[in-house]
PDB file of N, CA and C in Angstrom:
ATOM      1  N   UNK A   1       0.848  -1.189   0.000  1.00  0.00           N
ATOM      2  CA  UNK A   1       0.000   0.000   0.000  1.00  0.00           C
ATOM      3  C   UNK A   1       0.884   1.239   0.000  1.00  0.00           C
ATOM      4  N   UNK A   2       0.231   2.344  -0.722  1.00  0.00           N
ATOM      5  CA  UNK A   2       1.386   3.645  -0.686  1.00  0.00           C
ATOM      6  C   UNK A   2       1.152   4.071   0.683  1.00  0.00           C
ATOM      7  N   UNK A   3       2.387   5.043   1.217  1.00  0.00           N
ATOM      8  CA  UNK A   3       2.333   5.533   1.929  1.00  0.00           C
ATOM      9  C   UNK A   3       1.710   6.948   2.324  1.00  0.00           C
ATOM     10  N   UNK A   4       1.463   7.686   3.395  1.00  0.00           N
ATOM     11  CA  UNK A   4       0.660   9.039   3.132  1.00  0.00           C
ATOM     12  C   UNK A   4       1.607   9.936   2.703  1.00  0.00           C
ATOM     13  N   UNK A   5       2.746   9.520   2.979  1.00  0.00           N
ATOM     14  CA  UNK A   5       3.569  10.686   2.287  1.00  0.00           C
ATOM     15  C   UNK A   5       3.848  10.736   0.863  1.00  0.00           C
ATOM     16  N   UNK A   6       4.095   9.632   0.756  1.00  0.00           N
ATOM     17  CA  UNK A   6       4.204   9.229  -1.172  1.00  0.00           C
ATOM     18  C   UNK A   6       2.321   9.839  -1.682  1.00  0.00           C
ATOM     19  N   UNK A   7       1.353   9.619  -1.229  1.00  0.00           N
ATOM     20  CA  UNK A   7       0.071   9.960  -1.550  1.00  0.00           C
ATOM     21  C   UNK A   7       0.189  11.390  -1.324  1.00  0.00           C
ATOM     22  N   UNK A   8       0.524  11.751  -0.407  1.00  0.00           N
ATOM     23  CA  UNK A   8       0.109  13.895  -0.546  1.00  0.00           C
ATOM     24  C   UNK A   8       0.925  14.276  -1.185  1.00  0.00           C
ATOM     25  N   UNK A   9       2.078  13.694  -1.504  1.00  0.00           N
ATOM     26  CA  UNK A   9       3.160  14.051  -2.632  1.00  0.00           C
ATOM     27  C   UNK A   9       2.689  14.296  -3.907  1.00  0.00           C
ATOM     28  N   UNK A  10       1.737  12.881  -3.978  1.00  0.00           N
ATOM     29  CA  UNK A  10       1.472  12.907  -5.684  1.00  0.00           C
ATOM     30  C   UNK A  10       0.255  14.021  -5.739  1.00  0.00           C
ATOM     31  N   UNK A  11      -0.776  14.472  -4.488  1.00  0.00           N
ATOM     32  CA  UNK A  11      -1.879  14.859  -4.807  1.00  0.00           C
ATOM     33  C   UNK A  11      -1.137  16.307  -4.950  1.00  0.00           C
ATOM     34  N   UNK A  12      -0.673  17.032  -4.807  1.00  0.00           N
ATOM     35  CA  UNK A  12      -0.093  18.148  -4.379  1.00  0.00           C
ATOM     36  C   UNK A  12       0.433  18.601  -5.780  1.00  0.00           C
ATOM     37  N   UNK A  13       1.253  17.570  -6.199  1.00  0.00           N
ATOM     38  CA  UNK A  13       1.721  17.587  -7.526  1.00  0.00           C
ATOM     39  C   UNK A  13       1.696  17.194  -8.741  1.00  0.00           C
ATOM     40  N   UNK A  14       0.032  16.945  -8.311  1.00  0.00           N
ATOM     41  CA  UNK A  14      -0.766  16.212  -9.628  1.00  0.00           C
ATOM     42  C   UNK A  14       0.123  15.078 -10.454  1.00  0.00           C
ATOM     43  N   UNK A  15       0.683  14.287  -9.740  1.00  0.00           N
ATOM     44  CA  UNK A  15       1.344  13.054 -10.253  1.00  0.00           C
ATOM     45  C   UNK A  15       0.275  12.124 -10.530  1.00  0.00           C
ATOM     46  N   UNK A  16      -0.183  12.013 -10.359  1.00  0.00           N
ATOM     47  CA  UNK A  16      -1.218  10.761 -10.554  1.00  0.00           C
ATOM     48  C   UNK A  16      -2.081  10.971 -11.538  1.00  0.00           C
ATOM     49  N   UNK A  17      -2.045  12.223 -11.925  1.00  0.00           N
ATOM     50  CA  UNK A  17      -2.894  12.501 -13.301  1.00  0.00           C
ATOM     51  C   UNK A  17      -2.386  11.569 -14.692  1.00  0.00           C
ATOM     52  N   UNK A  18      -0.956  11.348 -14.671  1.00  0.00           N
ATOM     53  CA  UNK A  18      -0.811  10.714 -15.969  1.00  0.00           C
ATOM     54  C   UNK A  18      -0.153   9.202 -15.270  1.00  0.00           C
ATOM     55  N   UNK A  19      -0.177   8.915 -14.105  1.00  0.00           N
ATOM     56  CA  UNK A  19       0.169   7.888 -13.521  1.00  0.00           C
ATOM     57  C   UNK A  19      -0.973   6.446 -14.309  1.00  0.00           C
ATOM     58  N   UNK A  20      -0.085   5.177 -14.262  1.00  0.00           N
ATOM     59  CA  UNK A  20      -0.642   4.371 -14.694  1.00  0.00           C
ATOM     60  C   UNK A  20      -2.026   3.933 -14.317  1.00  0.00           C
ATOM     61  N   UNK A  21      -2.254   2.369 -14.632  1.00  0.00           N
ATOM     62  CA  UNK A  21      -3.687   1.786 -13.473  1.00  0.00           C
ATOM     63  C   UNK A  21      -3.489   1.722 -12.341  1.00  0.00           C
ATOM     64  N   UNK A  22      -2.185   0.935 -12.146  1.00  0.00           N
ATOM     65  CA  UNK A  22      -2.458   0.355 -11.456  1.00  0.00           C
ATOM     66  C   UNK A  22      -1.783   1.297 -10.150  1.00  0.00           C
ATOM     67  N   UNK A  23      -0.880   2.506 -10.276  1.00  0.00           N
ATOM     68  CA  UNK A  23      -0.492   3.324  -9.404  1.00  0.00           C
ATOM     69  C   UNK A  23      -2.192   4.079  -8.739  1.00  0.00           C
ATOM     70  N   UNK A  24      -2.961   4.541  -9.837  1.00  0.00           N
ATOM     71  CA  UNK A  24      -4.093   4.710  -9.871  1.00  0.00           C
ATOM     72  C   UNK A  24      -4.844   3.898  -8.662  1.00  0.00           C
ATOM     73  N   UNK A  25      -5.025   3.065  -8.722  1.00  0.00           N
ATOM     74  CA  UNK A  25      -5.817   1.649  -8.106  1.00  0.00           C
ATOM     75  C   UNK A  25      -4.900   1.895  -6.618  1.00  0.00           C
ATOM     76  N   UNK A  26      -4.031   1.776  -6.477  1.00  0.00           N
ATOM     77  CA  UNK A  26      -3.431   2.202  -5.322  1.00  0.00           C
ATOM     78  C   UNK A  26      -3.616   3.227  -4.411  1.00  0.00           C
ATOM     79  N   UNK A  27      -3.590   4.431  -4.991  1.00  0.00           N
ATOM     80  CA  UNK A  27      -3.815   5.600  -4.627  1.00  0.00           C
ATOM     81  C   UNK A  27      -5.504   5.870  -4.096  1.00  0.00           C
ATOM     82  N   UNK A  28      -6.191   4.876  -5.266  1.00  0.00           N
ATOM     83  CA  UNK A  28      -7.578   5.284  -4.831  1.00  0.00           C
ATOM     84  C   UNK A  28      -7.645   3.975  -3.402  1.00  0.00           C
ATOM     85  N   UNK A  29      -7.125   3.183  -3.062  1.00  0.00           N
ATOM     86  CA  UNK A  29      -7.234   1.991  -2.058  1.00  0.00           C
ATOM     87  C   UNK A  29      -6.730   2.610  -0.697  1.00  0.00           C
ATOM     88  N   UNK A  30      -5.537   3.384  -1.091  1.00  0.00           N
ATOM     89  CA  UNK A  30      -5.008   4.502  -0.112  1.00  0.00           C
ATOM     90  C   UNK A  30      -5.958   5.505   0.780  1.00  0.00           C
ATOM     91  N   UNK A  31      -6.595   5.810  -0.398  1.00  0.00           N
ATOM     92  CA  UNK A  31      -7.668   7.100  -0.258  1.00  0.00           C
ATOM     93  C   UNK A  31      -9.071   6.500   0.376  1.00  0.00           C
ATOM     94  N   UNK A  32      -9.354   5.426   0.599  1.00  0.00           N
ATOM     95  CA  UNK A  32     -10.535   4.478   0.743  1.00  0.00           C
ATOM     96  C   UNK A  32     -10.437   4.278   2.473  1.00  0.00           C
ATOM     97  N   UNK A  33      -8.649   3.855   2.850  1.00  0.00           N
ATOM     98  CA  UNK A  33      -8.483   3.757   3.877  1.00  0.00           C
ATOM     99  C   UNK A  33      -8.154   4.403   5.020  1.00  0.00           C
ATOM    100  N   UNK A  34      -7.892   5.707   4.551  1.00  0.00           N
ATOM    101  CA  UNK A  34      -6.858   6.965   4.986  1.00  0.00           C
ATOM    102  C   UNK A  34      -7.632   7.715   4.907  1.00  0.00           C
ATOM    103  N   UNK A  35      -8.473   7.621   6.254  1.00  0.00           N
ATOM    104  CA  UNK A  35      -9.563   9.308   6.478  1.00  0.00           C
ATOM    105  C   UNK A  35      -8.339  10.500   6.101  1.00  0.00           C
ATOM    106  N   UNK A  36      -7.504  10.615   6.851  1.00  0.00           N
ATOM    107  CA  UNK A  36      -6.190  11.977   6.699  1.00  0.00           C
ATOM    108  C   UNK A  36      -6.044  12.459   5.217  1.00  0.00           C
ATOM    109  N   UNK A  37      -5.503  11.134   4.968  1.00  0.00           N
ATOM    110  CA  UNK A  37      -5.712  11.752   3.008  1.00  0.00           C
ATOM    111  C   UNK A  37      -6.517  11.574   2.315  1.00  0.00           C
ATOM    112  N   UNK A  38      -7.529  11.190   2.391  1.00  0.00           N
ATOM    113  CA  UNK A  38      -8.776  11.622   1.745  1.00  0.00           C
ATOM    114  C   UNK A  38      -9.145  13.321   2.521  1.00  0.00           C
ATOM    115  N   UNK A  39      -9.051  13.470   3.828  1.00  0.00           N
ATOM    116  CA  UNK A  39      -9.508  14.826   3.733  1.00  0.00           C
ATOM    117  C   UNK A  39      -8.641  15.753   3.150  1.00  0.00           C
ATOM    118  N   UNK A  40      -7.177  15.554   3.309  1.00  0.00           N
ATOM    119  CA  UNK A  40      -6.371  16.004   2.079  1.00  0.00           C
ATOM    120  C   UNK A  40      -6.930  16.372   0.809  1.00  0.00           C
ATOM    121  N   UNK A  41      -6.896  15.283   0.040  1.00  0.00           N
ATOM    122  CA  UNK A  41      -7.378  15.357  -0.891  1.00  0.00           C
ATOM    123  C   UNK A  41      -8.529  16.331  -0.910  1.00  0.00           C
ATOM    124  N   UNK A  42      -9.199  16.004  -0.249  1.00  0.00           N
ATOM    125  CA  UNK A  42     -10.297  16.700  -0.630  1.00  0.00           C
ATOM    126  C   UNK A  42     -10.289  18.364  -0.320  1.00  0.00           C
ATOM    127  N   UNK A  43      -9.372  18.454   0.731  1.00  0.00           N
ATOM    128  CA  UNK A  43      -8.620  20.095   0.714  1.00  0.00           C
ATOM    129  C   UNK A  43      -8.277  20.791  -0.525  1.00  0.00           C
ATOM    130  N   UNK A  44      -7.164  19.879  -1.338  1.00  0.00           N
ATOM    131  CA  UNK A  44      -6.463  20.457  -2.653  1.00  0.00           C
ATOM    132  C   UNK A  44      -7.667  20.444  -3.209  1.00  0.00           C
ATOM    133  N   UNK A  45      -8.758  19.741  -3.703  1.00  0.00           N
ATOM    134  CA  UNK A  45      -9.568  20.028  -4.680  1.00  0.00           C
ATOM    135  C   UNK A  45     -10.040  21.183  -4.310  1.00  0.00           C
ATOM    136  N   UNK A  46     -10.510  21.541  -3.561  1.00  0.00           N
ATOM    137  CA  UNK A  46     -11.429  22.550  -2.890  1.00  0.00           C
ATOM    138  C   UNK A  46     -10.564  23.642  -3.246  1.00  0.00           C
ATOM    139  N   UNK A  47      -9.413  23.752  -2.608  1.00  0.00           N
ATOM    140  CA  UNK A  47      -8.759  24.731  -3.096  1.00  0.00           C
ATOM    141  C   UNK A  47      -8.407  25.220  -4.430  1.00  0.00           C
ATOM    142  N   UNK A  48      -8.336  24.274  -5.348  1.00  0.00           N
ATOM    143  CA  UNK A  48      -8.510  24.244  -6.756  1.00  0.00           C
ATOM    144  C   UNK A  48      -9.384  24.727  -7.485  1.00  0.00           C
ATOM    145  N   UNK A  49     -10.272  24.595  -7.073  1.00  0.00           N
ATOM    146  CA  UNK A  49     -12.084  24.639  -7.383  1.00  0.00           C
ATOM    147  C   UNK A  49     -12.108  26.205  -7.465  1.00  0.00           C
ATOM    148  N   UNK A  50     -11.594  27.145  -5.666  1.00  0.00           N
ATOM    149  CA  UNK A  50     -11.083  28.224  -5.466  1.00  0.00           C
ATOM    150  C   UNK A  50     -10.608  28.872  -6.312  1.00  0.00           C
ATOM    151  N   UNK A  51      -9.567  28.397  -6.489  1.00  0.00           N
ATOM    152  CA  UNK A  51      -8.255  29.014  -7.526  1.00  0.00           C
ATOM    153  C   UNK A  51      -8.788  29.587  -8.905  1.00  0.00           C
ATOM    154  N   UNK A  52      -9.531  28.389  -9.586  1.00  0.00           N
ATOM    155  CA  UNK A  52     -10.397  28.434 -10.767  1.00  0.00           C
ATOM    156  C   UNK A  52     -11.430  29.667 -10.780  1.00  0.00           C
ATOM    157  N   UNK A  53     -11.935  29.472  -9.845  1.00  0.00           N
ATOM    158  CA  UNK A  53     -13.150  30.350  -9.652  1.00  0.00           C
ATOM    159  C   UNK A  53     -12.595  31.785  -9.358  1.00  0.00           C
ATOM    160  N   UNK A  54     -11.569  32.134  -9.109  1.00  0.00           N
ATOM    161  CA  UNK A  54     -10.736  33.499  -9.128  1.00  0.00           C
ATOM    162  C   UNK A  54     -10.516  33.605 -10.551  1.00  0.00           C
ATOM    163  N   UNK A  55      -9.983  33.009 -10.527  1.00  0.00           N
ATOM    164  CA  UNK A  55      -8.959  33.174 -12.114  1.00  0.00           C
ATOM    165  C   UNK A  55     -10.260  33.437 -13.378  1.00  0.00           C
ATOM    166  N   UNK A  56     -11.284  32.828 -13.877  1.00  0.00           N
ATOM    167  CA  UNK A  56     -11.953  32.646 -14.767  1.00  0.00           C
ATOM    168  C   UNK A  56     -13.213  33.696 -14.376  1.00  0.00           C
ATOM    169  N   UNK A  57     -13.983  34.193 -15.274  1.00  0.00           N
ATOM    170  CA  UNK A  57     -15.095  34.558 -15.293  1.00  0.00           C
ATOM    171  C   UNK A  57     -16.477  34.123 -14.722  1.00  0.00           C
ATOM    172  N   UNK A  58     -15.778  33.429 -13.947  1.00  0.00           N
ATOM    173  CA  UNK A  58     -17.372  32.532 -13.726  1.00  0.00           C
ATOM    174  C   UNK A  58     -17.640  33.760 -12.416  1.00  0.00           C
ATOM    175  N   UNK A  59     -19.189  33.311 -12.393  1.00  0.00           N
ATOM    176  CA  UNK A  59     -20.042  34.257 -11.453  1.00  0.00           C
ATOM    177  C   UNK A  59     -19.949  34.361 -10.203  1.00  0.00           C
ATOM    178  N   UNK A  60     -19.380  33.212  -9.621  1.00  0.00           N
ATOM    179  CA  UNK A  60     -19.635  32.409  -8.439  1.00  0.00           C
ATOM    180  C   UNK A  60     -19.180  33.325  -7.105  1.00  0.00           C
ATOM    181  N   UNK A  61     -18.116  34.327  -7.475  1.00  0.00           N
ATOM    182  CA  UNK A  61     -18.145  35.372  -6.061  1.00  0.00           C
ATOM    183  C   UNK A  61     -18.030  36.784  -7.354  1.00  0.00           C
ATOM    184  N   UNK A  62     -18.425  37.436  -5.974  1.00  0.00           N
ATOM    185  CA  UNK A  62     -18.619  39.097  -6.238  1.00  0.00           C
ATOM    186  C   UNK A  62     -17.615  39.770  -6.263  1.00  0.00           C
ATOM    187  N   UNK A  63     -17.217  40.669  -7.500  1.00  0.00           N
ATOM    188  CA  UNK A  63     -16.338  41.241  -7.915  1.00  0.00           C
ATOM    189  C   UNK A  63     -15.620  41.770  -6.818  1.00  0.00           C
ATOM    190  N   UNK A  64     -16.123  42.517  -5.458  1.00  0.00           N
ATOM    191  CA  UNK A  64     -15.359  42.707  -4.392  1.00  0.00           C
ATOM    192  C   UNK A  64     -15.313  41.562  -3.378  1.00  0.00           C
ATOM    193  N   UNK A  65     -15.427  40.333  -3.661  1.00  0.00           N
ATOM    194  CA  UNK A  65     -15.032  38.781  -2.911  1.00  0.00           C
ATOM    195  C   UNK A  65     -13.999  39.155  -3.493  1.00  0.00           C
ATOM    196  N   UNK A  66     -13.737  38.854  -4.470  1.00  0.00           N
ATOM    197  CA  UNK A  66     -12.692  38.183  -5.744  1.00  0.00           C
ATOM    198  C   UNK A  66     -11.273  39.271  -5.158  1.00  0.00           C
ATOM    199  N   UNK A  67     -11.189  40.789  -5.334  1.00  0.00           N
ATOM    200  CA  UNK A  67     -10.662  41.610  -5.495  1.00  0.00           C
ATOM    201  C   UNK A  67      -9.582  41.393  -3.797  1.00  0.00           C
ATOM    202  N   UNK A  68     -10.905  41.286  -2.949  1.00  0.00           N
ATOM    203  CA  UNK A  68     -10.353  41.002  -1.291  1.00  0.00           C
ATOM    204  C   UNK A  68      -9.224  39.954  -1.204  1.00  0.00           C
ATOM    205  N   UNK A  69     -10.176  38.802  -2.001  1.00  0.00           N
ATOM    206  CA  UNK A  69      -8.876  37.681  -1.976  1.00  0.00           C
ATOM    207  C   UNK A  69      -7.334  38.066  -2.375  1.00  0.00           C
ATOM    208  N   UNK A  70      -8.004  38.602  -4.013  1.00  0.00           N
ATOM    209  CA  UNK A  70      -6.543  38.629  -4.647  1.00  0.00           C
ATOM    210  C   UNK A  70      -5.515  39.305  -3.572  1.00  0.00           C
ATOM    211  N   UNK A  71      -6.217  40.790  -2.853  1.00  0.00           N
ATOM    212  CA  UNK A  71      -5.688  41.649  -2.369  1.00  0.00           C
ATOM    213  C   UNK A  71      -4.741  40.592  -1.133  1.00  0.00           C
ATOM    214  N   UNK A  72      -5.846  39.980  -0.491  1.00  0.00           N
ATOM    215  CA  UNK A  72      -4.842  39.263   0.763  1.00  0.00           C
ATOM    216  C   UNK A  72      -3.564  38.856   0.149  1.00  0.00           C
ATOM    217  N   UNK A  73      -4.199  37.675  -0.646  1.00  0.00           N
ATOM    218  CA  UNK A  73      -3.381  36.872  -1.238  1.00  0.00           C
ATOM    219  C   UNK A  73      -1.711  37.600  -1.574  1.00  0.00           C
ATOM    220  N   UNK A  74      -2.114  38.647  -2.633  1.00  0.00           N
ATOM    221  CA  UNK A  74      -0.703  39.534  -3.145  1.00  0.00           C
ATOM    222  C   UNK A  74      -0.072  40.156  -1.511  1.00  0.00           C
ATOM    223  N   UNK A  75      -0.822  40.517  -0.220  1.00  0.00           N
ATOM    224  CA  UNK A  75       0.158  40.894   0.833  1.00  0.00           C
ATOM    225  C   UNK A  75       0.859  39.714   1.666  1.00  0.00           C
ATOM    226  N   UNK A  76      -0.090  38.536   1.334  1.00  0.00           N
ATOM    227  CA  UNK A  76       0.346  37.651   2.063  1.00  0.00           C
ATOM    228  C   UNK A  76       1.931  37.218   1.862  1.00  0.00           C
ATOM    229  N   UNK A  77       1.927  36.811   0.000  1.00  0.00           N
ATOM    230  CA  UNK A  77       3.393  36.869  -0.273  1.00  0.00           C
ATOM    231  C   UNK A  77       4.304  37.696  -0.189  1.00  0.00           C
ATOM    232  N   UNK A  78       3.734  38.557  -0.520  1.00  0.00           N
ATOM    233  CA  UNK A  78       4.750  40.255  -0.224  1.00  0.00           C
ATOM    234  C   UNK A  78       5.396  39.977   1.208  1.00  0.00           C
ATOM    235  N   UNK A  79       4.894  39.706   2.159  1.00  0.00           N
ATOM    236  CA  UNK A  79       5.470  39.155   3.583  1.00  0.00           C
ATOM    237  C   UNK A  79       6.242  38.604   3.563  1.00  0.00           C
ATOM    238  N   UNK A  80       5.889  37.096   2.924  1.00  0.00           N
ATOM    239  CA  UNK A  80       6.737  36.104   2.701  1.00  0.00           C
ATOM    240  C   UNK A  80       8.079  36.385   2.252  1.00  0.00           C
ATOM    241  N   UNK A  81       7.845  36.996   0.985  1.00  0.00           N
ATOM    242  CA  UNK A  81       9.345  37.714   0.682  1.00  0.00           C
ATOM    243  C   UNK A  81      10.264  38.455   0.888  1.00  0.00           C
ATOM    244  N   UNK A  82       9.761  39.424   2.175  1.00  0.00           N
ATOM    245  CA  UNK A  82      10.187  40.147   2.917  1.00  0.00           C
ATOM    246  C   UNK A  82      10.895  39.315   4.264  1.00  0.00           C
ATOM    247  N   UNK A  83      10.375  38.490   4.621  1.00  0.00           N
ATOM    248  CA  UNK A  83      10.495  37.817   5.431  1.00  0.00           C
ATOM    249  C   UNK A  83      12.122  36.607   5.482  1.00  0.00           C
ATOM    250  N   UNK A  84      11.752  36.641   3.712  1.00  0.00           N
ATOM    251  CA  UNK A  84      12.768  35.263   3.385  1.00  0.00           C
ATOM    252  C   UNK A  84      13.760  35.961   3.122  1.00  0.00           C
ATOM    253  N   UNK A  85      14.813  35.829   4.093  1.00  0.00           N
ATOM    254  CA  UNK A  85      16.295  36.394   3.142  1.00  0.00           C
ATOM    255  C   UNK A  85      17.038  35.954   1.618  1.00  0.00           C
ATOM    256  N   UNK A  86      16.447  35.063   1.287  1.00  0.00           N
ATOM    257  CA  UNK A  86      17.593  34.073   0.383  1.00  0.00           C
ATOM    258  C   UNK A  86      16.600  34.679  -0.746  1.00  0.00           C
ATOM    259  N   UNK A  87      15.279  35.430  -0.874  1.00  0.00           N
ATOM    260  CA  UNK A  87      14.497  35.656  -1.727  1.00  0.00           C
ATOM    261  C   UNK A  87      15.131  36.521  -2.875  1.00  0.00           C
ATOM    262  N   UNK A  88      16.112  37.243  -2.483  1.00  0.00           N
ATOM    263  CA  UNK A  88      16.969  38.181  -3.485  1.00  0.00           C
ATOM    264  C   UNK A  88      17.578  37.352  -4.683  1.00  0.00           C
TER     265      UNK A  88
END
C-alpha cells in the first residue's frame, strides 16, 4: 500500500494525473483507507475549485469577494518575501 507521504506528494503535484492503473488503483485503495488523506485530498480540490473560480469569469463570487482575496493573497506573499532572506 502507498504511503501518506508518497500519496500527498502525488496529490499536491498532480502526479497521478498521468500515472498508470495500477499506481491509480493504489492511490484510490489509499484514499478508501486513509480518512487523513482523503480529507487532504479533498482540501487540494477545494482549493482548486477556489483558484479556478478566481482566475476565470465565472459568477460564483462578487467582484469585491474576488478583489479582497486577490488583495490578501498579493500581501500575504509580499510578507513572505520580505520575510525570506535568500528571496533576493
Amino acid at each position: 500500500m502507498m504511503s501518506c507521504k508518497e500519496t500527498t506528494e502525488g496529490i499536491a503535484t498532480d502526479r497521478f494525473a498521468s500515472a498508470g492503473f495500477f499506481t491509480r488503483l493504489s492511490l484510490r485503495f489509499h484514499l478508501f483507507m486513509c480518512r487523513h488523506c482523503r480529507s487532504y485530498a479533498s482540501q487540494i480540490r477545494s482549493l482548486g475549485d477556489t483558484t479556478r473560480c478566481l482566475c476565470d469569469d465565472d459568477p460564483c463570487l462578487s467582484p469585491k469577494a474576488r478583489q479582497a482575496i486577490l488583495d490578501s493573497c498579493l500581501e500575504a506573499a509580499s510578507r513572505e518575501e520580505a520575510a525570506d532572506p535568500k528571496a533576493e
